[in-house]
C-alpha atoms as a PDB file:
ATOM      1  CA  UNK A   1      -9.491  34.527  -5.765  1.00  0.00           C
ATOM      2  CA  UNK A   2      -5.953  35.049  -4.818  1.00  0.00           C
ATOM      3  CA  UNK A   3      -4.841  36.804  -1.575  1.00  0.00           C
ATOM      4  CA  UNK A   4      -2.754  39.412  -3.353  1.00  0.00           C
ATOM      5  CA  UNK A   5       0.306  41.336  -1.755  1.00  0.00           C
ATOM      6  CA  UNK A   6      -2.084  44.479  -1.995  1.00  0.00           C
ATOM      7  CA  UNK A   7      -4.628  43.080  -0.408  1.00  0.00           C
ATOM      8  CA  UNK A   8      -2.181  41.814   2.292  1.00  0.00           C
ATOM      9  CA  UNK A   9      -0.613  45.272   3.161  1.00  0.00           C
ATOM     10  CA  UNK A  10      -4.523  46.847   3.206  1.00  0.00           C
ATOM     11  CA  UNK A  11      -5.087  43.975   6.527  1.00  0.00           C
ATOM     12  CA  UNK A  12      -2.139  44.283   7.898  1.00  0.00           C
ATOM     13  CA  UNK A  13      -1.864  48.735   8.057  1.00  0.00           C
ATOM     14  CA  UNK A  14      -5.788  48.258   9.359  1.00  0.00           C
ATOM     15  CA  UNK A  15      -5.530  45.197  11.639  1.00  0.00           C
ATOM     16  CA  UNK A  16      -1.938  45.623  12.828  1.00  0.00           C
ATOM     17  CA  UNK A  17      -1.808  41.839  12.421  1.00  0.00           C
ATOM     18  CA  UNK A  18       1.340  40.983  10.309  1.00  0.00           C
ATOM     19  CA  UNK A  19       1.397  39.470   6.838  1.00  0.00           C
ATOM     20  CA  UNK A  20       2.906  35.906   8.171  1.00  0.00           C
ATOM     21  CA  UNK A  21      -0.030  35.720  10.587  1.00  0.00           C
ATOM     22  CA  UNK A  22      -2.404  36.198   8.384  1.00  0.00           C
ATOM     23  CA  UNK A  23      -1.430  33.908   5.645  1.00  0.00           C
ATOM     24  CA  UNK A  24      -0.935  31.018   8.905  1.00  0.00           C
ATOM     25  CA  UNK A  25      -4.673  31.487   9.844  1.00  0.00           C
ATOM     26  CA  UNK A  26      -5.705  31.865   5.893  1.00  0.00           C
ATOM     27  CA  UNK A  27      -3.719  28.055   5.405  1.00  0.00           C
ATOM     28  CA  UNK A  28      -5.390  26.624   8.684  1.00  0.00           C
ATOM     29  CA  UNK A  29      -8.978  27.899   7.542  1.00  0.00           C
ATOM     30  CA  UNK A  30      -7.491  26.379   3.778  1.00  0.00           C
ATOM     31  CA  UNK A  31      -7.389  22.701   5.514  1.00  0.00           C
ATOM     32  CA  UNK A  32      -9.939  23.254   7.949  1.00  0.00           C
ATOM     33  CA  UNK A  33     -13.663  22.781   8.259  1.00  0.00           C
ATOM     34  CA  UNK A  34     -15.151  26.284   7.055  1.00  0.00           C
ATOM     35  CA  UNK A  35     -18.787  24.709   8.747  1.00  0.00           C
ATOM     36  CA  UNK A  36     -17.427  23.460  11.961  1.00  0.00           C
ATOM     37  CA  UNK A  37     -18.389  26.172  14.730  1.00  0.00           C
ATOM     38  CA  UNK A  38     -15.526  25.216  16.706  1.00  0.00           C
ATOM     39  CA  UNK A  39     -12.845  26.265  13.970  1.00  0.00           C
ATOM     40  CA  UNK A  40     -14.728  28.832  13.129  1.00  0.00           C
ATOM     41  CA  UNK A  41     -14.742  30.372  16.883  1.00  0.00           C
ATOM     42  CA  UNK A  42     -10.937  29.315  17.348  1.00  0.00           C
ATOM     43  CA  UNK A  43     -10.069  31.700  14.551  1.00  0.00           C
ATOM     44  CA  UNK A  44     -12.590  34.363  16.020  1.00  0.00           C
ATOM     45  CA  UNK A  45     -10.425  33.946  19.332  1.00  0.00           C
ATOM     46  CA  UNK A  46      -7.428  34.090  17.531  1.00  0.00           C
ATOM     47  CA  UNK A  47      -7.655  37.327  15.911  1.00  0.00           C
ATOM     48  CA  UNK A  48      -9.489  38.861  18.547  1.00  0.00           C
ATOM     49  CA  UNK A  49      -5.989  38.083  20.490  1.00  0.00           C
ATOM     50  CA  UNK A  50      -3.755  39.207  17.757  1.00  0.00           C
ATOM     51  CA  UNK A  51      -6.008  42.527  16.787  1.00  0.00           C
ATOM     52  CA  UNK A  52      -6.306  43.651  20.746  1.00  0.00           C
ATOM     53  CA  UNK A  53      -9.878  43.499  20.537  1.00  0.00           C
ATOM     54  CA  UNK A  54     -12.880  41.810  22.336  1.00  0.00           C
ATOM     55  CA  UNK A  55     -15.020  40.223  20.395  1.00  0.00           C
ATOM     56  CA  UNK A  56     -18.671  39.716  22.610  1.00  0.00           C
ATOM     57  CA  UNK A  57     -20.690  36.436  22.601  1.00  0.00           C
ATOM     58  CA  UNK A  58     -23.388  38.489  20.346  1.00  0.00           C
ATOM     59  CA  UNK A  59     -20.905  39.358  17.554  1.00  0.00           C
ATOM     60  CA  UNK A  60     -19.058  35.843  17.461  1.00  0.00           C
ATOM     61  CA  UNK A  61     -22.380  34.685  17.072  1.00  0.00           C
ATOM     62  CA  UNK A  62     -23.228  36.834  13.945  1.00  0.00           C
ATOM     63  CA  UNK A  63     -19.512  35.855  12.567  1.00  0.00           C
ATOM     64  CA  UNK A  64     -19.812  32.447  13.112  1.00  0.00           C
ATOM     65  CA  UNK A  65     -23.702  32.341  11.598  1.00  0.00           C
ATOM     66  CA  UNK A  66     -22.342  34.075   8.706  1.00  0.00           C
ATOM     67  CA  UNK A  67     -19.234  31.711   7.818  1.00  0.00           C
ATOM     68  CA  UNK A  68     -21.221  28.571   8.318  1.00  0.00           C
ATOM     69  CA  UNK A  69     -24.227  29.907   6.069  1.00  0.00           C
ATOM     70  CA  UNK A  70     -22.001  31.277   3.405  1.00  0.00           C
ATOM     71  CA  UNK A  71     -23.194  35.114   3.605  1.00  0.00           C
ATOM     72  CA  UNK A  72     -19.695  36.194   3.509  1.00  0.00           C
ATOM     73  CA  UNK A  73     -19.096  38.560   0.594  1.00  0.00           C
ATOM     74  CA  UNK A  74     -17.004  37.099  -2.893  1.00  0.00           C
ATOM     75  CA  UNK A  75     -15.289  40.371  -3.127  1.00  0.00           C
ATOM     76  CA  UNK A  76     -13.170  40.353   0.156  1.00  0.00           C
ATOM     77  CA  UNK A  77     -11.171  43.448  -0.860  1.00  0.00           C
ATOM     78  CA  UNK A  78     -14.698  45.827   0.121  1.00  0.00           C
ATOM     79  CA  UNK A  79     -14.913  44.667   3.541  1.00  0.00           C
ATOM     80  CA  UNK A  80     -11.743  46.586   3.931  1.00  0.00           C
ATOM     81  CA  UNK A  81     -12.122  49.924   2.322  1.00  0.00           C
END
């Protein structure tokens, strides 16, 4: 699946995180290790900085268990409506 301009703009008005950002940390994740923990918690850091919000121990936890096990949904557009 594409990351579409739509999809884009639907992030960026809920996040506040800008368009460029997003597609920097979508191209690191692209060459990166999608099972490592420790890219996977360097991105959780990341956005937590560039969204303003905390992310706890518990919930990077759940994140990371998710990525690394592949329970993250095919149709990324519904996590956002």
């Amino acid at each position: 699946m594409g990351i579409t301009d739509s999809f884009l703009n639907k992030v960026e008005k809920k996040t506040n995180v800008s368009k460029e950002s997003i597609l920097a940390i979508a191209e690191r994740l692209k060459d990166g290790n999608l099972k490592d923990e420790k890219t996977i918690r360097g991105v959780i850091d990341e956005l937590s900085v560039l969204t303003g919000k905390s992310v706890s121990k518990e919930q990077s936890d759940k994140i990371v268990k998710a990525v690394v096990g592949d329970q993250i949904p095919s149709n990324l557009e519904d996590m956002i409506n």
